[in-house]
C-alpha atoms as a PDB file:
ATOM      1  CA  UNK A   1      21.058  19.889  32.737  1.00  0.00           C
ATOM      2  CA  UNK A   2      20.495  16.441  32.925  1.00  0.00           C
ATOM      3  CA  UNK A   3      22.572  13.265  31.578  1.00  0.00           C
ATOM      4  CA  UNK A   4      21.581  12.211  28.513  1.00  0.00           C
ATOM      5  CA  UNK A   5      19.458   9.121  27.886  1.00  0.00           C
ATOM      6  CA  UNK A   6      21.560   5.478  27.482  1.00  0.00           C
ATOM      7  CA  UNK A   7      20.709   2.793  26.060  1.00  0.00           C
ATOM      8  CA  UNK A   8      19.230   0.116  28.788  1.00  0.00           C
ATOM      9  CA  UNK A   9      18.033  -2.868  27.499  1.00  0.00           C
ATOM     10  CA  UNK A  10      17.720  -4.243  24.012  1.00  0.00           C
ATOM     11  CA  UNK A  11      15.603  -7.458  22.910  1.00  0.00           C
ATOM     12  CA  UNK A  12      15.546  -9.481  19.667  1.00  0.00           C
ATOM     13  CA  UNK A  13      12.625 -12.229  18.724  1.00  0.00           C
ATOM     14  CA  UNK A  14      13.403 -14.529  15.472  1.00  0.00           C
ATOM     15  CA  UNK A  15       9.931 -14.777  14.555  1.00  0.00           C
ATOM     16  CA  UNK A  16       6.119 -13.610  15.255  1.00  0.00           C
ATOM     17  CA  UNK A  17       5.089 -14.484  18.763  1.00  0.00           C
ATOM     18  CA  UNK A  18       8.444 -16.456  19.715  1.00  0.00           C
ATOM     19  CA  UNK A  19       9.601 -14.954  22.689  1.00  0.00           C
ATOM     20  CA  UNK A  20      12.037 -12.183  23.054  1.00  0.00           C
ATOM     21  CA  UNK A  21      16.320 -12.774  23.800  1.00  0.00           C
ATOM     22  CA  UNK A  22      17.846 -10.038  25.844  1.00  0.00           C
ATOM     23  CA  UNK A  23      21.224  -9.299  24.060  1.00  0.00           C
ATOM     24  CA  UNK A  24      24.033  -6.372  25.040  1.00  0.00           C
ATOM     25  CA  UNK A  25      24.837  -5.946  21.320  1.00  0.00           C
ATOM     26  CA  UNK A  26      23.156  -5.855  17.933  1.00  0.00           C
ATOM     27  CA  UNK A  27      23.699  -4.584  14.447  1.00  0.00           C
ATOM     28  CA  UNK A  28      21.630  -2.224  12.572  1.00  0.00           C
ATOM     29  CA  UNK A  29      21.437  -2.382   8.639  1.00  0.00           C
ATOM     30  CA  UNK A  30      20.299   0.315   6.958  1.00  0.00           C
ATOM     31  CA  UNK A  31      16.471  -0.189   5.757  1.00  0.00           C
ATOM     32  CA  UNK A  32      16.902  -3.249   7.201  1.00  0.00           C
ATOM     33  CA  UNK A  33      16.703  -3.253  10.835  1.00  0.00           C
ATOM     34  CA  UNK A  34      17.981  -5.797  13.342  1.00  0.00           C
ATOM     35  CA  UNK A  35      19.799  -8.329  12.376  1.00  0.00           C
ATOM     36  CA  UNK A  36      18.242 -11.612  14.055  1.00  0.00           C
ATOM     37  CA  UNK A  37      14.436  -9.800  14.840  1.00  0.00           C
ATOM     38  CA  UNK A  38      11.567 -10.915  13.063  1.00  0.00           C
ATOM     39  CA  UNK A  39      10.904  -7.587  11.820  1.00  0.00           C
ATOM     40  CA  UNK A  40      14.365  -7.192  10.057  1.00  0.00           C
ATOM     41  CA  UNK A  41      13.728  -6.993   6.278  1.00  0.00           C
ATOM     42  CA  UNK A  42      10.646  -5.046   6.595  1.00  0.00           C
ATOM     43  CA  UNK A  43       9.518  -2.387   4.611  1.00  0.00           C
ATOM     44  CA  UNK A  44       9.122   0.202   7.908  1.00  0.00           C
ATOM     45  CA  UNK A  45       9.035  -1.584  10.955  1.00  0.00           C
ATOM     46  CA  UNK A  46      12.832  -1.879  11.238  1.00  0.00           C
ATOM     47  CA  UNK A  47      13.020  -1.141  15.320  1.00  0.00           C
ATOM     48  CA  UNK A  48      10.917  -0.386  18.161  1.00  0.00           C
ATOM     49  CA  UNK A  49      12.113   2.254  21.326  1.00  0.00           C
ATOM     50  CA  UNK A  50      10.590   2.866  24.154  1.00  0.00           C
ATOM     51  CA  UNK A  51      11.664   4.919  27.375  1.00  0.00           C
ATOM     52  CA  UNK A  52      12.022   3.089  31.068  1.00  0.00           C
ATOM     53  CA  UNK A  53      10.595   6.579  32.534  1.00  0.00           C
ATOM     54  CA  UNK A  54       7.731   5.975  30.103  1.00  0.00           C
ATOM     55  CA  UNK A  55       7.207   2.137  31.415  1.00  0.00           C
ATOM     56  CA  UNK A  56       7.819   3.718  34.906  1.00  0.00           C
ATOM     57  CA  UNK A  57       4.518   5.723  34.435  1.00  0.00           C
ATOM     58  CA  UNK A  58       2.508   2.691  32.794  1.00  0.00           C
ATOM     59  CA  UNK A  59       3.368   0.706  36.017  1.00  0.00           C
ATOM     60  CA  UNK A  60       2.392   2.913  38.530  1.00  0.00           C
ATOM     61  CA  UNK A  61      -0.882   3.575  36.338  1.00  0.00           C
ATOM     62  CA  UNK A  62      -1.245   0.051  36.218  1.00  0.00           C
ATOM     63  CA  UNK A  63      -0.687  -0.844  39.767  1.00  0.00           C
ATOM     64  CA  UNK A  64       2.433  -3.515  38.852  1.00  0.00           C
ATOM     65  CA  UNK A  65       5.301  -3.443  36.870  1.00  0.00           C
ATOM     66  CA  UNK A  66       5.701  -3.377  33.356  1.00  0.00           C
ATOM     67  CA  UNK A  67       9.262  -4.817  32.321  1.00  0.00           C
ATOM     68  CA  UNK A  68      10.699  -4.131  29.252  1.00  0.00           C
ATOM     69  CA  UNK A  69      10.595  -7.455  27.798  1.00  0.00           C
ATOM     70  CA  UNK A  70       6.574  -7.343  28.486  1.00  0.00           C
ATOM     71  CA  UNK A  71       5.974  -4.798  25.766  1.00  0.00           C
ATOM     72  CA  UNK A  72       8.104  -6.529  22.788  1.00  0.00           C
ATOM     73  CA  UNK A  73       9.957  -3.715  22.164  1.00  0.00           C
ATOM     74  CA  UNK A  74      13.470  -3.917  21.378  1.00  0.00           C
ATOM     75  CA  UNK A  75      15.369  -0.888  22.585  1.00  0.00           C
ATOM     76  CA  UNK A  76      14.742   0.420  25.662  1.00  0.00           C
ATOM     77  CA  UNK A  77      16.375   3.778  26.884  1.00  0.00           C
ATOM     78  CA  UNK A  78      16.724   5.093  30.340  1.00  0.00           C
ATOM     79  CA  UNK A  79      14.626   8.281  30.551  1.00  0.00           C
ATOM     80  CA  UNK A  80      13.055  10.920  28.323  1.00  0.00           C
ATOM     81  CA  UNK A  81       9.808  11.049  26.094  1.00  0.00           C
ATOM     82  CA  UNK A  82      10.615   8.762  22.467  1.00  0.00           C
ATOM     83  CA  UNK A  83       9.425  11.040  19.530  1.00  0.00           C
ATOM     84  CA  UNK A  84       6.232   9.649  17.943  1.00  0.00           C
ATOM     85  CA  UNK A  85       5.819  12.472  15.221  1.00  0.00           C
ATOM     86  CA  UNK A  86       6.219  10.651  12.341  1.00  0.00           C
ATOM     87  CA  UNK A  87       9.961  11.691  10.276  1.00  0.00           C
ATOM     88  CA  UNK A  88      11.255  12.429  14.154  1.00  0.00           C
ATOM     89  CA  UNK A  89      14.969  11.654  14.105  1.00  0.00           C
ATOM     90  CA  UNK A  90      16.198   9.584  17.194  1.00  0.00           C
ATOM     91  CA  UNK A  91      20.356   8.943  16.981  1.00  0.00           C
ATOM     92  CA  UNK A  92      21.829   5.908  19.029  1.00  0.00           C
ATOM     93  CA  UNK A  93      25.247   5.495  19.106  1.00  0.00           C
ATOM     94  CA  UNK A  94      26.112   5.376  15.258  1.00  0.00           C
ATOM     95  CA  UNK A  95      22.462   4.556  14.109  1.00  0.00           C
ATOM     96  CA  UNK A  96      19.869   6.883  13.536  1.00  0.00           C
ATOM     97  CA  UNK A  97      16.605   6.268  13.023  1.00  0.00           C
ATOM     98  CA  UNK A  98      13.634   8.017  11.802  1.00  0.00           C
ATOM     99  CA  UNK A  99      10.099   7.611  13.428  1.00  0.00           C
ATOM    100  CA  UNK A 100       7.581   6.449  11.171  1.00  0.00           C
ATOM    101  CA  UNK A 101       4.877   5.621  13.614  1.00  0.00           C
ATOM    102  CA  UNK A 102       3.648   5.583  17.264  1.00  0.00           C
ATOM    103  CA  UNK A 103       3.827   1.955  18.702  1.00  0.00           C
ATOM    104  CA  UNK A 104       0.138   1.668  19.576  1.00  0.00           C
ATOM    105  CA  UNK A 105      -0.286  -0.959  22.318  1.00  0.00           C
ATOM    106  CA  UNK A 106      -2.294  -4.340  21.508  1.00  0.00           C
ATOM    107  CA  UNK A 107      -4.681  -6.138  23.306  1.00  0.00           C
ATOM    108  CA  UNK A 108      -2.492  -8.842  23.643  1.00  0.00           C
ATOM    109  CA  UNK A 109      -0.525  -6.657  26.353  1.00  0.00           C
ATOM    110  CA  UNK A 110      -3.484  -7.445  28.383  1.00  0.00           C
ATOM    111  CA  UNK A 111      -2.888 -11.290  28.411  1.00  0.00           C
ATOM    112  CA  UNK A 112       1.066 -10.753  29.156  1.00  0.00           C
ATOM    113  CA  UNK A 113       0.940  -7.794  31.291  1.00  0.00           C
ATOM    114  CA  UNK A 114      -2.388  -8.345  32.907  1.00  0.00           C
ATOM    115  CA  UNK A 115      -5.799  -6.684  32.118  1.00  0.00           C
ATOM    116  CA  UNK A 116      -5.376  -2.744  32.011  1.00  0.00           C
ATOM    117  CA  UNK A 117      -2.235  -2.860  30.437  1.00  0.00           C
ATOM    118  CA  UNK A 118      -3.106  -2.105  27.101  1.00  0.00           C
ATOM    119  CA  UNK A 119      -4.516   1.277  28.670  1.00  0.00           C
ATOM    120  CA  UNK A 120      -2.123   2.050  30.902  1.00  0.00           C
ATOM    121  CA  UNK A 121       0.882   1.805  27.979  1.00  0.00           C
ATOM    122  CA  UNK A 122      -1.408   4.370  25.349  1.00  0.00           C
ATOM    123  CA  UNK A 123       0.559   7.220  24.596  1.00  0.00           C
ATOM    124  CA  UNK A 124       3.664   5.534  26.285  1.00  0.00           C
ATOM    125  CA  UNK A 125       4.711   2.334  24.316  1.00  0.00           C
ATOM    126  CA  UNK A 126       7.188   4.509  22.413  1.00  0.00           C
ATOM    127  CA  UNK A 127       7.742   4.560  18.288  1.00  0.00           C
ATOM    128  CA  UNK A 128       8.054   1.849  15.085  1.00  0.00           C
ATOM    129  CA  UNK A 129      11.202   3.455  13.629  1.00  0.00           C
ATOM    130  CA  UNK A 130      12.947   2.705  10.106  1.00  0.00           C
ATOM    131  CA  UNK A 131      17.565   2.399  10.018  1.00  0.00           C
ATOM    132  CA  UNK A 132      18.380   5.248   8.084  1.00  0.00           C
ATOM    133  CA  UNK A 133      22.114   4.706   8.582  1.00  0.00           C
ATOM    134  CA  UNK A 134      23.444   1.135  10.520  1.00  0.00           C
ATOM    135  CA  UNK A 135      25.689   0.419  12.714  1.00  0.00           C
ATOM    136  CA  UNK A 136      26.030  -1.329  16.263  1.00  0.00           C
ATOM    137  CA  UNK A 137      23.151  -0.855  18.807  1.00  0.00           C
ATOM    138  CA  UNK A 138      24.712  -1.225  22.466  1.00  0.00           C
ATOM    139  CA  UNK A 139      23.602  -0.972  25.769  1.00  0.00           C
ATOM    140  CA  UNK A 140      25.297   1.590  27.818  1.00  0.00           C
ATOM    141  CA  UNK A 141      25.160   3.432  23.824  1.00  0.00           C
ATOM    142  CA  UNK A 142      24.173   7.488  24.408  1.00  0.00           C
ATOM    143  CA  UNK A 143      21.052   8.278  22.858  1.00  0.00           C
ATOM    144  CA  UNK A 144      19.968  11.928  21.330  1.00  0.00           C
ATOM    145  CA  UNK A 145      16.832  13.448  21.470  1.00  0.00           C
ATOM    146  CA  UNK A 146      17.652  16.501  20.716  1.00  0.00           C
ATOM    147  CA  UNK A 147      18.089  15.645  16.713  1.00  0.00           C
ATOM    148  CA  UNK A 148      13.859  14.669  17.165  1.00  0.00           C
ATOM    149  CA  UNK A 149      12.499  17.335  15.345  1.00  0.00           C
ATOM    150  CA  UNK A 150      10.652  16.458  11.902  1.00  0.00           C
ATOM    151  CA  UNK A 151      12.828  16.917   9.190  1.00  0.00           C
ATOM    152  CA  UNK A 152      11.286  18.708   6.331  1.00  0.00           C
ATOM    153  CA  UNK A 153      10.447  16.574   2.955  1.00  0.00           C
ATOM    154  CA  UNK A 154      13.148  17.606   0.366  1.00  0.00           C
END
């Protein structure tokens, strides 16, 4: 059996288009999402994961690499396959989020990345998720994938 996915890199942006801050620690409100991103106060896009394996596939579909930063994302995790179905639960540390979307890669990759790597992420950019329950985000933090299965509406 293999170790489970950590926590490797986690980025905050204060506002649209402002570029991303590479920090080791970060809170997560509830319904909120991160304190100090642009996207915390949202309705749903509270946090964004994606998986280095994932990335790891992109760039060697792309021909060069594709670091974290590069995608906007804020949590990257070591290895395994982010849920995408949306209410997918995904536990980090003491936070656990729920999955309310894919993260569909924009055009704009192309102009970061280079052309090709809006194509190369499809299907690989990871999931928009919502803070069910807060806490502090961490890198080095465990991450569970094994809680990922849709949760039936009550």
């Amino acid at each position: 059996m293999s170790s489970p996915p950590t926590v490797v890199a986690i980025h905050v942006a204060p506002g649209a288009r402002l570029p991303l801050r590479a920090v080791d620690r970060v809170t997560a409100e509830a319904g909120k999402g991160l304190v100090g991103d642009r996207y915390h106060g949202t309705r749903h896009r509270h946090v964004s994961v994606q998986s280095a394996e994932e990335l790891a596939e992109a760039a060697e579909a792309l021909g060069r690499p594709v670091p974290p930063e590069g995608t906007r994302r804020n949590v990257t995790i070591s290895h395994g396959r982010v849920p995408t179905a949306p209410g997918s639960r995904i536990v980090i540390g003491e936070v656990e989020l729920e999955v309310v979307r894919i993260a569909a890669p924009c055009r704009l990759l192309d102009d970061n990345l280079g052309p090709g790597a809006a194509a190369a992420l499809r299907r690989r950019a990871g999931s928009i998720c919502r803070v069910l329950s807060g806490g502090d985000l961490a890198v080095g933090d465990h991450v569970d994938l094994t809680t990922a299965q849709v949760v039936p509406a009550s």
